[in-house]
PDB file of N, CA and C in Angstrom:
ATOM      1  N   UNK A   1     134.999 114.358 133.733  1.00  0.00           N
ATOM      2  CA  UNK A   1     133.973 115.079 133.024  1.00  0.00           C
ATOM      3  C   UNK A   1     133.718 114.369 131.697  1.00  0.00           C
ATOM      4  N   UNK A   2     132.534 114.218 131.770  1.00  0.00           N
ATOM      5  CA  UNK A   2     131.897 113.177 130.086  1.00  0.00           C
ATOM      6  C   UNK A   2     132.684 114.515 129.213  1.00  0.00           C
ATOM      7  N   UNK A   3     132.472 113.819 127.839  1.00  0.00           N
ATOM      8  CA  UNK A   3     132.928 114.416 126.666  1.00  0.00           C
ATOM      9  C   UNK A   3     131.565 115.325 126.098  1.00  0.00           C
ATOM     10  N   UNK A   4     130.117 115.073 126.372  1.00  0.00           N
ATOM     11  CA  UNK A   4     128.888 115.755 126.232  1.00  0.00           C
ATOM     12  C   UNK A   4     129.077 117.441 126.863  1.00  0.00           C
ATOM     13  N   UNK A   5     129.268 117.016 128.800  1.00  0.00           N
ATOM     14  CA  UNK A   5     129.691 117.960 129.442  1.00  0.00           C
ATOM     15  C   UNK A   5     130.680 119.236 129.435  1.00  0.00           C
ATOM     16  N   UNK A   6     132.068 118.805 128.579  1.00  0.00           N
ATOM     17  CA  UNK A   6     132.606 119.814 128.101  1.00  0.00           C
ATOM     18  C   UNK A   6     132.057 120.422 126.802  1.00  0.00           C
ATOM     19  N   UNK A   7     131.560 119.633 125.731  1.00  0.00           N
ATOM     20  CA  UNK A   7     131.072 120.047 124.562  1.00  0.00           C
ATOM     21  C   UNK A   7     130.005 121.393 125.813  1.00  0.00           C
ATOM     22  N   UNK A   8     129.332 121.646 126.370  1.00  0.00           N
ATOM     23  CA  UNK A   8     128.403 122.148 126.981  1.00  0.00           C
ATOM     24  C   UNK A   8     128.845 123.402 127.396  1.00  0.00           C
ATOM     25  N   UNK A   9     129.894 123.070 127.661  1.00  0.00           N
ATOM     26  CA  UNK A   9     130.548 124.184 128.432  1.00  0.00           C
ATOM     27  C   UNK A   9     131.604 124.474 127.590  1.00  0.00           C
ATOM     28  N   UNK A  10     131.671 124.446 126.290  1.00  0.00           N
ATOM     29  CA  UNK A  10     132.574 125.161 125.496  1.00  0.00           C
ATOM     30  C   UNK A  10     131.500 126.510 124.825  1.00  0.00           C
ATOM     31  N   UNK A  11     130.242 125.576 124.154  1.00  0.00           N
ATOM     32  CA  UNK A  11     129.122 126.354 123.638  1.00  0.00           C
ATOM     33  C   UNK A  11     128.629 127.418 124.399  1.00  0.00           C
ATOM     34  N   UNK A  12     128.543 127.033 126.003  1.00  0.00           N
ATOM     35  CA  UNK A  12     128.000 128.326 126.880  1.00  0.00           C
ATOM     36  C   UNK A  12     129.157 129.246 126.700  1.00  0.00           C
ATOM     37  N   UNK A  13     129.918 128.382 127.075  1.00  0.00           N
ATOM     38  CA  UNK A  13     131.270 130.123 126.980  1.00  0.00           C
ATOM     39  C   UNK A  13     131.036 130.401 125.680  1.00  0.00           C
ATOM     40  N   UNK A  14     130.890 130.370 124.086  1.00  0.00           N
ATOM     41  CA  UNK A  14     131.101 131.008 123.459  1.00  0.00           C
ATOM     42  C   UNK A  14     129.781 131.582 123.295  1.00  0.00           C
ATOM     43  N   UNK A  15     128.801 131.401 123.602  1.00  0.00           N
ATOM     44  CA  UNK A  15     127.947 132.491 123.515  1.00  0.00           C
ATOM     45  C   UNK A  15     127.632 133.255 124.307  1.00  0.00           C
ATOM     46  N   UNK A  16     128.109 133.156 125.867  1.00  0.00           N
ATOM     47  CA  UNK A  16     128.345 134.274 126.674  1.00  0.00           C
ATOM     48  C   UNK A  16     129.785 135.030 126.450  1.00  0.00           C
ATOM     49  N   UNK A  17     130.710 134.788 125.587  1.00  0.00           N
ATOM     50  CA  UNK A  17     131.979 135.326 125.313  1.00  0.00           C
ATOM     51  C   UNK A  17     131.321 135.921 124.212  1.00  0.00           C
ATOM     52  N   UNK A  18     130.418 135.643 123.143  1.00  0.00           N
ATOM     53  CA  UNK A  18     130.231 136.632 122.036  1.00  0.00           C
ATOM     54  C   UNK A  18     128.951 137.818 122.441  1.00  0.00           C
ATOM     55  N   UNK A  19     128.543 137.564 123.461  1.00  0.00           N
ATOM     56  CA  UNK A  19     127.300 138.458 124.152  1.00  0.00           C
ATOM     57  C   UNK A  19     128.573 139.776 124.570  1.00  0.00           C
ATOM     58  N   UNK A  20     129.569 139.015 125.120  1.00  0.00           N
ATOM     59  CA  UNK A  20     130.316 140.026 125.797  1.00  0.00           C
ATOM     60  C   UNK A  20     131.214 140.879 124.958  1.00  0.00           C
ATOM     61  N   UNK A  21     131.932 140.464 124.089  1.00  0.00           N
ATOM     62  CA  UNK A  21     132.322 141.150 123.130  1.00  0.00           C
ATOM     63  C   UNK A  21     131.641 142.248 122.517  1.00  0.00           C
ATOM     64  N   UNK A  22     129.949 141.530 121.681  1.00  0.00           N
ATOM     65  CA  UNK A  22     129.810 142.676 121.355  1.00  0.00           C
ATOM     66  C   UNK A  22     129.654 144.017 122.238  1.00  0.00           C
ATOM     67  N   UNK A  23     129.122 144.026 123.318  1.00  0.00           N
ATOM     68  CA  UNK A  23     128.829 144.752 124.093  1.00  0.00           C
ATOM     69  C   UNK A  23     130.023 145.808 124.982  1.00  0.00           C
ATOM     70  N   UNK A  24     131.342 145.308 125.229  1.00  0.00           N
ATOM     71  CA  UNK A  24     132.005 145.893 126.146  1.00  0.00           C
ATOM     72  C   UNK A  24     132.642 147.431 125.281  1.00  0.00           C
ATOM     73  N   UNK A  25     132.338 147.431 124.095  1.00  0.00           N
ATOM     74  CA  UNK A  25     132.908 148.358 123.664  1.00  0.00           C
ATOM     75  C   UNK A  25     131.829 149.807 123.823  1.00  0.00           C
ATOM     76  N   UNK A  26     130.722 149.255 123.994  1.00  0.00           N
ATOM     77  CA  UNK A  26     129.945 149.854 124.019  1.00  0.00           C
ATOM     78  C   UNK A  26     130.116 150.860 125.417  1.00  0.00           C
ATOM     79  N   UNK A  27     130.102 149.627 126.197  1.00  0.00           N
ATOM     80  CA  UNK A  27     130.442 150.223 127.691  1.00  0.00           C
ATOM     81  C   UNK A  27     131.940 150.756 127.687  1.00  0.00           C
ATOM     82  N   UNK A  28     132.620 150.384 127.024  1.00  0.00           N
ATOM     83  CA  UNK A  28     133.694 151.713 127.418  1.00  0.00           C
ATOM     84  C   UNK A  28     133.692 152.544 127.016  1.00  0.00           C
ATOM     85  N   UNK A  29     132.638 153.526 125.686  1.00  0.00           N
ATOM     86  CA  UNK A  29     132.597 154.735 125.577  1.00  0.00           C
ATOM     87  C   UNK A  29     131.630 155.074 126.514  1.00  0.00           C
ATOM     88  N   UNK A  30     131.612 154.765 127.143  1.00  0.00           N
ATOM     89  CA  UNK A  30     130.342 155.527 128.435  1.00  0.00           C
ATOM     90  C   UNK A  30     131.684 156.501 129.523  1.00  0.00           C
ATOM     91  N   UNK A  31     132.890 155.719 129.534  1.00  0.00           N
ATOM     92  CA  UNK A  31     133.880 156.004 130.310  1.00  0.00           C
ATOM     93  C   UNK A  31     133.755 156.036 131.871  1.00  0.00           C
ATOM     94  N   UNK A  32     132.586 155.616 132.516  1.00  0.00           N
ATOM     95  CA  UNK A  32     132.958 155.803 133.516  1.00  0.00           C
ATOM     96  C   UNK A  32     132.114 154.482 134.104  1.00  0.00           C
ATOM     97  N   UNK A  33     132.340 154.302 135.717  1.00  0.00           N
ATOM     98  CA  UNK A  33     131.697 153.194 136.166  1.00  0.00           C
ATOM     99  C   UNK A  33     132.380 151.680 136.344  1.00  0.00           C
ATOM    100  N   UNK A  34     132.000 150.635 136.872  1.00  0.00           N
ATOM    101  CA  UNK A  34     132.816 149.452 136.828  1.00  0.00           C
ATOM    102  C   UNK A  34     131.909 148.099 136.006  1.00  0.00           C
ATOM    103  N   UNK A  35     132.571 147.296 135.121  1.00  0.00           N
ATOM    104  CA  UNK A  35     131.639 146.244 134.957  1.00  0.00           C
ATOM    105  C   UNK A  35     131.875 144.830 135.811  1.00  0.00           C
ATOM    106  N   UNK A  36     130.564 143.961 136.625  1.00  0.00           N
ATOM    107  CA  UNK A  36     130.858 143.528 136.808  1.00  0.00           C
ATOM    108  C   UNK A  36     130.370 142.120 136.313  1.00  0.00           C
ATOM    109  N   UNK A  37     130.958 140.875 136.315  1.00  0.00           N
ATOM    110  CA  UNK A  37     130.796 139.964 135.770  1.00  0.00           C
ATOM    111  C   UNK A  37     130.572 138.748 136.834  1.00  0.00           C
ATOM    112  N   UNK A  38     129.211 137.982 136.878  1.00  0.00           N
ATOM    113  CA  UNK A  38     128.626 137.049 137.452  1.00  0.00           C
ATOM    114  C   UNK A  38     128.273 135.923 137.205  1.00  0.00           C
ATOM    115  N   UNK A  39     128.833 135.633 135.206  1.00  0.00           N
ATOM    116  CA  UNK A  39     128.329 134.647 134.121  1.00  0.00           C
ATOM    117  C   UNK A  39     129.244 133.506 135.009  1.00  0.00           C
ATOM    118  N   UNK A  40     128.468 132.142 134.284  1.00  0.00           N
ATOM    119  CA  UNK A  40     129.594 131.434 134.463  1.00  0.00           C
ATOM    120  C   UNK A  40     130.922 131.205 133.734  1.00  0.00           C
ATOM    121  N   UNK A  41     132.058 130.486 134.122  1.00  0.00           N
ATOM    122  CA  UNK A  41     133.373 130.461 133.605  1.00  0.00           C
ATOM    123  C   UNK A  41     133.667 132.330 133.740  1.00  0.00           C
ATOM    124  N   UNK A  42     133.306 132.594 134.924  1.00  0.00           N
ATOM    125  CA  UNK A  42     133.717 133.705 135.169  1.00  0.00           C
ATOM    126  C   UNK A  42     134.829 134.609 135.350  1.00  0.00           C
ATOM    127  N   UNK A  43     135.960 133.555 135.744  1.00  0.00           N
ATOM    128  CA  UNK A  43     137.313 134.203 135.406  1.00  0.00           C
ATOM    129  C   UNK A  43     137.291 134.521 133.802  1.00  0.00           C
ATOM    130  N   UNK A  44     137.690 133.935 133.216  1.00  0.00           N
ATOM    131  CA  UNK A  44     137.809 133.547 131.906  1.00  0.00           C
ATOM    132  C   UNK A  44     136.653 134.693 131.152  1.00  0.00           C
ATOM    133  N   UNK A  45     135.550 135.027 131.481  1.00  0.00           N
ATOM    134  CA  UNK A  45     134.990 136.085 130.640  1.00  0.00           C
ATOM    135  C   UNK A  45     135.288 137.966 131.100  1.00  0.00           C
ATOM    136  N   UNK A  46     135.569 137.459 132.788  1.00  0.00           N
ATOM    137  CA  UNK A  46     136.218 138.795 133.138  1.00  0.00           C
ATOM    138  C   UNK A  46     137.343 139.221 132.557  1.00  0.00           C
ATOM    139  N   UNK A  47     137.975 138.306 132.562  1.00  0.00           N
ATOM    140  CA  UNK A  47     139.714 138.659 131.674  1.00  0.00           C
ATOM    141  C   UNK A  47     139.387 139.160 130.279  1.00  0.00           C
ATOM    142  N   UNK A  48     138.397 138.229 129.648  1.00  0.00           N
ATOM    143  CA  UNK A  48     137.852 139.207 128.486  1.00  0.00           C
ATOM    144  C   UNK A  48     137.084 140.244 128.287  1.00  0.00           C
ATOM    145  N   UNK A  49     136.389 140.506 129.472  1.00  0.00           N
ATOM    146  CA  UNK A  49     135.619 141.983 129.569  1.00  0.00           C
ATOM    147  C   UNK A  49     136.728 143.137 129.480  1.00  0.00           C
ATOM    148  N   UNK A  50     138.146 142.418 129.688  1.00  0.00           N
ATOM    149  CA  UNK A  50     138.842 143.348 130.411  1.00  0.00           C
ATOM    150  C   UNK A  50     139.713 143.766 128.996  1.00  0.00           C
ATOM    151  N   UNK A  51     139.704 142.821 128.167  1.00  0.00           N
ATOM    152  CA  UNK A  51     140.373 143.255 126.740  1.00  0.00           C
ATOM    153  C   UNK A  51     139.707 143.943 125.962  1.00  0.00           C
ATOM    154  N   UNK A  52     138.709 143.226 125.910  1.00  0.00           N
ATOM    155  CA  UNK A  52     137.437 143.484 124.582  1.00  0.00           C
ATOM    156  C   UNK A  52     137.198 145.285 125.051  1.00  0.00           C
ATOM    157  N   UNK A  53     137.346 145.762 126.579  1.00  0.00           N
ATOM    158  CA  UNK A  53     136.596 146.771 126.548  1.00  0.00           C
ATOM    159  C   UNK A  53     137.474 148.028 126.735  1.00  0.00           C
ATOM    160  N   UNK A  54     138.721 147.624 126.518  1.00  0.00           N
ATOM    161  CA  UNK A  54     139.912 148.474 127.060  1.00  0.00           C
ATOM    162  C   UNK A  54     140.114 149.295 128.937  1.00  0.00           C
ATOM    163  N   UNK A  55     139.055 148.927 129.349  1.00  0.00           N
ATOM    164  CA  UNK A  55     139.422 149.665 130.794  1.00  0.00           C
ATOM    165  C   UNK A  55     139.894 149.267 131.362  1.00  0.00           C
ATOM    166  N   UNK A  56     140.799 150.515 132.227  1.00  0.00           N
ATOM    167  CA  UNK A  56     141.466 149.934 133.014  1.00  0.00           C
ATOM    168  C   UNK A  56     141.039 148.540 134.036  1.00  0.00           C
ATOM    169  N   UNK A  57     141.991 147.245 134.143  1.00  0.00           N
ATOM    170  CA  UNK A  57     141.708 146.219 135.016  1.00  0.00           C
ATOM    171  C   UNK A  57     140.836 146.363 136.487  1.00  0.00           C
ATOM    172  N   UNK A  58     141.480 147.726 136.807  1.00  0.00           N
ATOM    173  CA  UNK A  58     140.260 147.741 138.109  1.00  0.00           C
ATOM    174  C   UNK A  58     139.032 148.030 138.284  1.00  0.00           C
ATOM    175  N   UNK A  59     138.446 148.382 137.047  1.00  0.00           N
ATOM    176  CA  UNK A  59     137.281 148.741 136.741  1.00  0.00           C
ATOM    177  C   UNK A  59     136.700 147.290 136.094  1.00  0.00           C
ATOM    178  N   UNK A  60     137.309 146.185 136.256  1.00  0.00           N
ATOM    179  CA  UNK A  60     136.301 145.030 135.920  1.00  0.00           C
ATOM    180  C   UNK A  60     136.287 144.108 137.008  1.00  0.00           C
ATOM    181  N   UNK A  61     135.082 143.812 137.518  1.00  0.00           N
ATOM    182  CA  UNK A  61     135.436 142.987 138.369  1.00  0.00           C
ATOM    183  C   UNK A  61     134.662 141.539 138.257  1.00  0.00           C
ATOM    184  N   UNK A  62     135.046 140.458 138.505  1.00  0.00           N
ATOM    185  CA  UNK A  62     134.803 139.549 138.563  1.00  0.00           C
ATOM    186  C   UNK A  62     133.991 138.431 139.927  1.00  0.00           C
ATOM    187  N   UNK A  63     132.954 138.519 140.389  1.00  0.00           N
ATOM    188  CA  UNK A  63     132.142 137.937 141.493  1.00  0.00           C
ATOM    189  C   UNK A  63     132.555 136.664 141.749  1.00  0.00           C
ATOM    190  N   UNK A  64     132.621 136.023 140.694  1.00  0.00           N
ATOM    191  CA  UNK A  64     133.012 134.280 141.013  1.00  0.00           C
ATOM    192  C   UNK A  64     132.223 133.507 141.864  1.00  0.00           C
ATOM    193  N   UNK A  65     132.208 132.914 143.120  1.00  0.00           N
ATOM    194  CA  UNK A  65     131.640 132.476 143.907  1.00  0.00           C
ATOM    195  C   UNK A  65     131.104 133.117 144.926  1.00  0.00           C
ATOM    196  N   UNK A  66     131.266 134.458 144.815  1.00  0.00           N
ATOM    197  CA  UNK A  66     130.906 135.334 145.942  1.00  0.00           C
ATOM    198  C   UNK A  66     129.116 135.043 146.248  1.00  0.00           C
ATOM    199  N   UNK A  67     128.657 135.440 145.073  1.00  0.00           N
ATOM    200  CA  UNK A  67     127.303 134.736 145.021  1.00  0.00           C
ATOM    201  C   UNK A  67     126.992 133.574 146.207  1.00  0.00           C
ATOM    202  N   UNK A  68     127.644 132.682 145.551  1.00  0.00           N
ATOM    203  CA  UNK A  68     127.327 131.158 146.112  1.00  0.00           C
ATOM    204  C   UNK A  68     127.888 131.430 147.673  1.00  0.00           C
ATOM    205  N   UNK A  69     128.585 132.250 147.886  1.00  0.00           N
ATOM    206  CA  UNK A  69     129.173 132.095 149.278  1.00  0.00           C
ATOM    207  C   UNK A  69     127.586 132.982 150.237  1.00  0.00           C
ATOM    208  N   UNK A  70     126.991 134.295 149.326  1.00  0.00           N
ATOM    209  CA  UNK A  70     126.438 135.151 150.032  1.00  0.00           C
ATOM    210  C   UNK A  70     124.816 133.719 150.596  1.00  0.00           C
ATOM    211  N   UNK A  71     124.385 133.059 149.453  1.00  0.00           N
ATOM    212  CA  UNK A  71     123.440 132.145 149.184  1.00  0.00           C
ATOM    213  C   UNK A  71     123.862 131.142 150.545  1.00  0.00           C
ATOM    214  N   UNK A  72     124.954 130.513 150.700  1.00  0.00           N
ATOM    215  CA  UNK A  72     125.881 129.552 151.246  1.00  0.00           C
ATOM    216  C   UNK A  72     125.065 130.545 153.089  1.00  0.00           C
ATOM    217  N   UNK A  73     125.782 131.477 153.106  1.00  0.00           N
ATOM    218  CA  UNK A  73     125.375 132.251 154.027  1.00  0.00           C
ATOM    219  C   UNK A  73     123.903 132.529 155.321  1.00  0.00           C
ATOM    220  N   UNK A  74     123.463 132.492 154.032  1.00  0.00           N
ATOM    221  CA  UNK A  74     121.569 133.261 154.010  1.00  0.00           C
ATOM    222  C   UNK A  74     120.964 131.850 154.323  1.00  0.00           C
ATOM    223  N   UNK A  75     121.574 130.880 153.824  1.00  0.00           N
ATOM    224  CA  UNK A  75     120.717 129.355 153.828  1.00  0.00           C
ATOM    225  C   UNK A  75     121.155 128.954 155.435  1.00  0.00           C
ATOM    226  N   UNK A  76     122.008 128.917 155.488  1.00  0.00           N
ATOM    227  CA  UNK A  76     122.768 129.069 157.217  1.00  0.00           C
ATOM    228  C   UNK A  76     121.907 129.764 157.932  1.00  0.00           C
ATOM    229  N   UNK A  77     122.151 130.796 157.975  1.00  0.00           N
ATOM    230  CA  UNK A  77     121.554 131.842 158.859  1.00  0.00           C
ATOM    231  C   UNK A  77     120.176 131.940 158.853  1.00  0.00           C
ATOM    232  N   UNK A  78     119.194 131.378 157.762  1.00  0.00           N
ATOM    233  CA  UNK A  78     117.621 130.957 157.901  1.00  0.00           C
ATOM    234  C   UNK A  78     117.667 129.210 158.697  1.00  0.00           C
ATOM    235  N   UNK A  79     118.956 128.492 158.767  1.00  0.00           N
ATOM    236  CA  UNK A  79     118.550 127.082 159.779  1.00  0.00           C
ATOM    237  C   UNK A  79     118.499 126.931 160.745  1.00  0.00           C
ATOM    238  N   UNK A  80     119.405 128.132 161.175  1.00  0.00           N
ATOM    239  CA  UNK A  80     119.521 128.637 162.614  1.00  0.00           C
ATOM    240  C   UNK A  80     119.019 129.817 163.312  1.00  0.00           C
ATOM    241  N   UNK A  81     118.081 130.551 162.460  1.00  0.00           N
ATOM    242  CA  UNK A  81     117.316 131.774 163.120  1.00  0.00           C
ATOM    243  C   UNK A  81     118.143 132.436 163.623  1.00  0.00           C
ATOM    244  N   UNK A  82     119.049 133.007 162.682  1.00  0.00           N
ATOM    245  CA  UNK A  82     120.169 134.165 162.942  1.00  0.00           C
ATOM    246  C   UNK A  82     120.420 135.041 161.925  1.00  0.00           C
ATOM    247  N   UNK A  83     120.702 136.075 161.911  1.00  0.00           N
ATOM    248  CA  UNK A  83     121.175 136.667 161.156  1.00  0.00           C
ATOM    249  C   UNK A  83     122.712 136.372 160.572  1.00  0.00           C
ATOM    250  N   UNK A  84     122.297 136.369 158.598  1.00  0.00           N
ATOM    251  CA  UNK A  84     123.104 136.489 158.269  1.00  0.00           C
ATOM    252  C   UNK A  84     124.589 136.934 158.688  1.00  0.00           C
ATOM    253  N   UNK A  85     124.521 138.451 159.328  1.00  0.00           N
ATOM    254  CA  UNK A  85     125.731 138.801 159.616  1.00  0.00           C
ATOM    255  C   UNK A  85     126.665 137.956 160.921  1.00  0.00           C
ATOM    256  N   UNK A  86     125.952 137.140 161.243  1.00  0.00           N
ATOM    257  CA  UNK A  86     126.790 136.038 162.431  1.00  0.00           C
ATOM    258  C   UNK A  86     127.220 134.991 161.953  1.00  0.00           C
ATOM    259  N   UNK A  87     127.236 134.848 160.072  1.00  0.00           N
ATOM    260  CA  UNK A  87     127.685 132.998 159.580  1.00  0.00           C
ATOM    261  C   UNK A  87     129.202 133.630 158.876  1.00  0.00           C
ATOM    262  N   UNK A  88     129.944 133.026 159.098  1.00  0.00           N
ATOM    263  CA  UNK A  88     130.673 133.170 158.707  1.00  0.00           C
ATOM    264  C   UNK A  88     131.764 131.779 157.853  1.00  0.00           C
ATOM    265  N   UNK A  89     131.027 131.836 156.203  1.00  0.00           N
ATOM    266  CA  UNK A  89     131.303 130.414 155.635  1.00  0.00           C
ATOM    267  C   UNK A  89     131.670 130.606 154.089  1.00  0.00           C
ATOM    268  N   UNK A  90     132.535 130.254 153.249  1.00  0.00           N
ATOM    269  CA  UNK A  90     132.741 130.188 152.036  1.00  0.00           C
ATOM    270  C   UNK A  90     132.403 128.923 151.064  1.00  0.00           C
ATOM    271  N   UNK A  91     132.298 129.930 149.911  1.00  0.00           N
ATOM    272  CA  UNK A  91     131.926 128.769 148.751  1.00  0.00           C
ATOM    273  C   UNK A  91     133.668 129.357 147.801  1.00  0.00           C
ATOM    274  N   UNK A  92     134.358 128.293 147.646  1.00  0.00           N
ATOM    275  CA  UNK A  92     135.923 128.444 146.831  1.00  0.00           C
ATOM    276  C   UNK A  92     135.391 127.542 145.698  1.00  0.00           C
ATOM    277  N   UNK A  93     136.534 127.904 144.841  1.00  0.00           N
ATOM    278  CA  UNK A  93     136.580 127.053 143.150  1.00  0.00           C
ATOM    279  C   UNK A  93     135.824 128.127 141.987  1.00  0.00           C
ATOM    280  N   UNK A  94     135.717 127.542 141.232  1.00  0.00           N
ATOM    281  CA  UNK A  94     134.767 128.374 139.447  1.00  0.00           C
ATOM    282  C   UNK A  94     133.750 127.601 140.387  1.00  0.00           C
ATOM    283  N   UNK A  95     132.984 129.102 139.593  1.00  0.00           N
ATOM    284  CA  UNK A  95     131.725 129.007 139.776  1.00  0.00           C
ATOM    285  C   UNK A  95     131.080 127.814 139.183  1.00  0.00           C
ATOM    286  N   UNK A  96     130.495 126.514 139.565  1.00  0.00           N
ATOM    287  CA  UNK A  96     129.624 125.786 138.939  1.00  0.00           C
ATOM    288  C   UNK A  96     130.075 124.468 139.421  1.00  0.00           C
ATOM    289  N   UNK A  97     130.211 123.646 138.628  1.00  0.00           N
ATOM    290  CA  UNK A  97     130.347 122.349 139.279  1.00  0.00           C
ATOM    291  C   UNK A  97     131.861 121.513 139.834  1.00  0.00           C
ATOM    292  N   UNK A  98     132.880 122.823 139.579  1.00  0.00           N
ATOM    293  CA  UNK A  98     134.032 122.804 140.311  1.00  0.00           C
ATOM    294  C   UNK A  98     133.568 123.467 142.041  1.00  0.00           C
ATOM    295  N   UNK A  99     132.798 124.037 142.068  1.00  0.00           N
ATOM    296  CA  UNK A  99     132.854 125.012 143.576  1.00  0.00           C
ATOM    297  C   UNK A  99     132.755 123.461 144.772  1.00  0.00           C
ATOM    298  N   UNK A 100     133.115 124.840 145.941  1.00  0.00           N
ATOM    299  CA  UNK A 100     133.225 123.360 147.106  1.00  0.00           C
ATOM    300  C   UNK A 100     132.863 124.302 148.545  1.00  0.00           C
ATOM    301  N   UNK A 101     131.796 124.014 148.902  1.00  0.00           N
ATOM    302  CA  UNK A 101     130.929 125.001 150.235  1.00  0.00           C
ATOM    303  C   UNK A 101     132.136 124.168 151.660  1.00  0.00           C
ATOM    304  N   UNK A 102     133.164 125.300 152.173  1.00  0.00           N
ATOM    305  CA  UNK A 102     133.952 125.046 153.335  1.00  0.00           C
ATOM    306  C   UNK A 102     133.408 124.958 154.466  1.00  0.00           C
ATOM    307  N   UNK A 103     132.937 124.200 154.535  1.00  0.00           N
ATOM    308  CA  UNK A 103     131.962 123.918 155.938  1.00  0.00           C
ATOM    309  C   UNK A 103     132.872 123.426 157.014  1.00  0.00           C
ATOM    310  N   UNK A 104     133.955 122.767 156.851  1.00  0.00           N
ATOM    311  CA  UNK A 104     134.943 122.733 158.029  1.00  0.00           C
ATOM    312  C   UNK A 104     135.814 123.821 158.820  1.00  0.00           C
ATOM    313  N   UNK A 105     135.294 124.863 157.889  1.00  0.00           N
ATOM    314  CA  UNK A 105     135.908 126.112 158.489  1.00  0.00           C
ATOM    315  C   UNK A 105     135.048 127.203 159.108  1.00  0.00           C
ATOM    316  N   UNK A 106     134.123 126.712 158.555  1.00  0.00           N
ATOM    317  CA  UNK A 106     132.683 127.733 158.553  1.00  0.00           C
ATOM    318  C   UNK A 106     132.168 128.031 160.394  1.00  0.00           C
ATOM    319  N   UNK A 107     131.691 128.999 160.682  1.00  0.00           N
ATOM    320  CA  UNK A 107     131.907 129.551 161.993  1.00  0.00           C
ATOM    321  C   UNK A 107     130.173 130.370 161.506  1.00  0.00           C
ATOM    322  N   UNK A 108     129.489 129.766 163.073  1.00  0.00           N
ATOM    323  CA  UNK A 108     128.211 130.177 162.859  1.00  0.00           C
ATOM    324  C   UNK A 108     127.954 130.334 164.619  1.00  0.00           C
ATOM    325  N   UNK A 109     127.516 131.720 164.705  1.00  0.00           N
ATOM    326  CA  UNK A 109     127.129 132.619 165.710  1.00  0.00           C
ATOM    327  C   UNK A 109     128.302 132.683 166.237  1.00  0.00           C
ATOM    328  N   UNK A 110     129.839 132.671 166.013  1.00  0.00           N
ATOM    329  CA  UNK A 110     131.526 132.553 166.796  1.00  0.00           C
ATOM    330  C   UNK A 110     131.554 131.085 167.064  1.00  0.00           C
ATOM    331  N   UNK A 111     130.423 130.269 166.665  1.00  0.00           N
ATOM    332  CA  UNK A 111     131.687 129.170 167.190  1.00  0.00           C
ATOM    333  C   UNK A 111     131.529 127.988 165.529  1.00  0.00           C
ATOM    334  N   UNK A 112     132.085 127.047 166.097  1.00  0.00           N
ATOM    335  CA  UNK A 112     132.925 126.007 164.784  1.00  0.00           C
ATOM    336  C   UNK A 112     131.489 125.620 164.683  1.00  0.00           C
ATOM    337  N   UNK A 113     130.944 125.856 163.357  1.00  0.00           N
ATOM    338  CA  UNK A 113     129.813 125.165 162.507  1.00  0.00           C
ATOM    339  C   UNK A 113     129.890 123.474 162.954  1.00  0.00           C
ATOM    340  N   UNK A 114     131.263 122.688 162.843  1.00  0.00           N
ATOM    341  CA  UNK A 114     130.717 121.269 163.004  1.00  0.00           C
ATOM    342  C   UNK A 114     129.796 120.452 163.703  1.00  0.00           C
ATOM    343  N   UNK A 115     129.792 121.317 165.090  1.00  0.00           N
ATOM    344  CA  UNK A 115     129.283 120.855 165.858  1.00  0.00           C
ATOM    345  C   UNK A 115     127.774 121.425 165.594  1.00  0.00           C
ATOM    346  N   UNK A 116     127.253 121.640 164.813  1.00  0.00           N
ATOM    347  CA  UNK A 116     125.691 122.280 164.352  1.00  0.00           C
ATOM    348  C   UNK A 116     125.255 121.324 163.058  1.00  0.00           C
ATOM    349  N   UNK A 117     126.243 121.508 162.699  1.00  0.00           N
ATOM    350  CA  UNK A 117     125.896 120.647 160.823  1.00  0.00           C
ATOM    351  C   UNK A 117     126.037 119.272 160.963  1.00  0.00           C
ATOM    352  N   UNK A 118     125.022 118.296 160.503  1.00  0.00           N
ATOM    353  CA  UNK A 118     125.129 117.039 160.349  1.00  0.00           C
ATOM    354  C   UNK A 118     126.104 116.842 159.309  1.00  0.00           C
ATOM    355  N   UNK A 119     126.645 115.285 158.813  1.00  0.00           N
ATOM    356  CA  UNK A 119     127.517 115.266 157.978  1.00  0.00           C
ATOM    357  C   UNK A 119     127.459 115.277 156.572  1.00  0.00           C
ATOM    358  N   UNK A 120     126.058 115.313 156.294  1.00  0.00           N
ATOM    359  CA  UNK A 120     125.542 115.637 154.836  1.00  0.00           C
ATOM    360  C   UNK A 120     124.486 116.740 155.187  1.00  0.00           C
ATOM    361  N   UNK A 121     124.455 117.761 155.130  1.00  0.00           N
ATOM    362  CA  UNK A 121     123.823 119.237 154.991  1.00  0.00           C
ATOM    363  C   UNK A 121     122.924 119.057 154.044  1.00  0.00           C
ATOM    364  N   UNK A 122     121.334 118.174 154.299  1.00  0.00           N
ATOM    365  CA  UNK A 122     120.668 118.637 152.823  1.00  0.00           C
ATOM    366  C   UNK A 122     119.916 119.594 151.969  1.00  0.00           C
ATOM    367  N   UNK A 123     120.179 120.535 153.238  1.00  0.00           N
ATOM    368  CA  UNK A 123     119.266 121.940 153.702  1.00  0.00           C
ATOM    369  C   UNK A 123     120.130 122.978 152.328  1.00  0.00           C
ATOM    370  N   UNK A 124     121.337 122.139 152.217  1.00  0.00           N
ATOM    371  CA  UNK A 124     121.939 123.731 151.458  1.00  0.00           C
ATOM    372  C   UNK A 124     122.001 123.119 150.285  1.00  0.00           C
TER     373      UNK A 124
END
């Protein structure tokens, strides 16, 4: 990672870490409900949603790549004129330019995706 690139991603976290701060206190006098968190460096701001706002840990939750996996999904299931609910494929890692789409595991209509996916996917 260039030295530009982290400078980048120190600045985004701190101004999505000071967005979040001010705010979580807010949301915990509401007392009820869950927050959930979709920013990037998303571990890392959930753990702080989870201080800054005092609620209990299970009431914060953290999405991470779930996103990218549901997207990962939907892009599948529109190449093959299927429904979503038949792909079965993950996106693992932080969200952003650590993530890594498991396509060797990935299972579309029950059987092994490889044999469907060329070896560079430029569709997704």
């Amino acid at each position: 990672m260039a030295g530009s690139d982290l400078k980048t991603i120190v600045e985004n976290l701190l101004g999505s870490s000071h967005q979040a701060r001010t705010r979580m206190p807010q949301v915990a006098i509401v007392g009820t409900g869950f927050v959930g968190s979709t920013t990037a460096y998303v571990d890392v701001l959930t753990f702080a949603a989870w201080r800054w706002s005092g609620l209990p840990p299970s009431r914060i939750i953290g999405a991470g790549t779930v996103l990218d996996t549901f997207r990962l999904r939907w892009r599948l299931a529109a190449r093959y004129g299927i429904s979503s609910d038949h792909v079965h494929a993950y996106v693992i890692g932080e969200h952003g330019h650590s993530q890594v789409s498991v396509l060797s595991s990935a299972r579309i209509a029950g059987g092994a995706a490889g044999r469907l996916l060329p070896t560079a996917a430029p569709f997704l």
